[in-house]
Protein backbone atom coordinates (compact mmCIF):
# COMPACT_ATOMS: atom_id res chain seq x y z
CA UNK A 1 -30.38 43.99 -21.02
CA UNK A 2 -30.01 41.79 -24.28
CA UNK A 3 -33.03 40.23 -26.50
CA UNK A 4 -31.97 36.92 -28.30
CA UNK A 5 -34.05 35.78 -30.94
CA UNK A 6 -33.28 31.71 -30.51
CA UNK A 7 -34.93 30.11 -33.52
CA UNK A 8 -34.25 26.36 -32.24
CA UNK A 9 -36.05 27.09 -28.64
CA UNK A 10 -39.02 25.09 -28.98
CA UNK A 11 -39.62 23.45 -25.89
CA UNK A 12 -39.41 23.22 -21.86
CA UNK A 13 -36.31 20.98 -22.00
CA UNK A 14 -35.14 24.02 -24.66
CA UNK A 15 -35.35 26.57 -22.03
CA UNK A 16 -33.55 24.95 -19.38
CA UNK A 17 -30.87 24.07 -20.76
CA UNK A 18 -30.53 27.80 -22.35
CA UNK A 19 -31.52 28.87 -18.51
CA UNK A 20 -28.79 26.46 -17.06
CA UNK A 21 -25.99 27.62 -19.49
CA UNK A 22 -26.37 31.01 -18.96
CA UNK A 23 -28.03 31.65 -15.38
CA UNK A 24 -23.69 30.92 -14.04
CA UNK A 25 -22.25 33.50 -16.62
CA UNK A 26 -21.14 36.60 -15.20
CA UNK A 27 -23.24 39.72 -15.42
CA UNK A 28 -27.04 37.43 -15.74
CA UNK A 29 -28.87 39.13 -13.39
CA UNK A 30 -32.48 37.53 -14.87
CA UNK A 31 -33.86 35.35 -17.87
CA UNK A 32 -36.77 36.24 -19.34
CA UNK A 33 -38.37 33.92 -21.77
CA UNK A 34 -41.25 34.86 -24.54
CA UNK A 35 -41.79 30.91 -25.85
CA UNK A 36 -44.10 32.16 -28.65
CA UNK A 37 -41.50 34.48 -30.34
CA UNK A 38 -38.70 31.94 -29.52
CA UNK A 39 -36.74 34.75 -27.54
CA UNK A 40 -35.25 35.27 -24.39
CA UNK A 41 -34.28 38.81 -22.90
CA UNK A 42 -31.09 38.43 -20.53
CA UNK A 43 -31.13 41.23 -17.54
CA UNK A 44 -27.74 42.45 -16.46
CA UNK A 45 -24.17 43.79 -18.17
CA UNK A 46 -23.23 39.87 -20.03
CA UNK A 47 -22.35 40.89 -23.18
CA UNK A 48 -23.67 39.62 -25.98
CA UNK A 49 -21.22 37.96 -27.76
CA UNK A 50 -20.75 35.95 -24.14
CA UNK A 51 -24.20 35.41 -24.48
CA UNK A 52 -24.36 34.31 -27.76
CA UNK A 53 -21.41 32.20 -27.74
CA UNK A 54 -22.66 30.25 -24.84
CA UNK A 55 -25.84 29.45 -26.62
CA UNK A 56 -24.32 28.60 -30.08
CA UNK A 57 -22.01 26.15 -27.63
CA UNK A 58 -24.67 24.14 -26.56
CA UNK A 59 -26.30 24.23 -30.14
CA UNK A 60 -28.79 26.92 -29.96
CA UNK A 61 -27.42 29.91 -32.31
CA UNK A 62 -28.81 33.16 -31.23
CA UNK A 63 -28.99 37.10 -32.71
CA UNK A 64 -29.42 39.98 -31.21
CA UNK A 65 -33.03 41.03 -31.53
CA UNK A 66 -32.82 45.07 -32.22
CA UNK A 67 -36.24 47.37 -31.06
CA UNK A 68 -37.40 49.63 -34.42
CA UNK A 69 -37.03 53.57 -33.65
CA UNK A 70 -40.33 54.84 -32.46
């Protein structure tokens, strides 16, 4: 499972086109969307770097969003 943090994501049309570049990659088992924190979490073994090249190829650069230690 990846987080993205995708600071351009601002809208419906946003989303699907993120959803409909990246729902055919290998190893996308599920996109999850939070719209408020401009993120989506990507279920399944596609790397990131697949992940985020994808996105920055259809002009929506993305980073890896990293969880603080408990």
């Amino acid at each position: 499972m990846t987080t993205l943090s995708i600071p351009d994501m601002s809208c419906g049309h946003c989303r699907a086109s993120i959803e409909a570049a990246l729902r055919p990659l290998p190893g996308v088992t599920a996109i999850l969307f939070d719209a408020a924190a401009r993120q989506a979490t990507i279920e399944g073994p596609a790397s990131a770097a697949l992940l985020m090249s994808t996105l920055d190829g259809i002009g929506f650069p993305a980073t890896p969003v990293t969880k603080a230690a408990d």
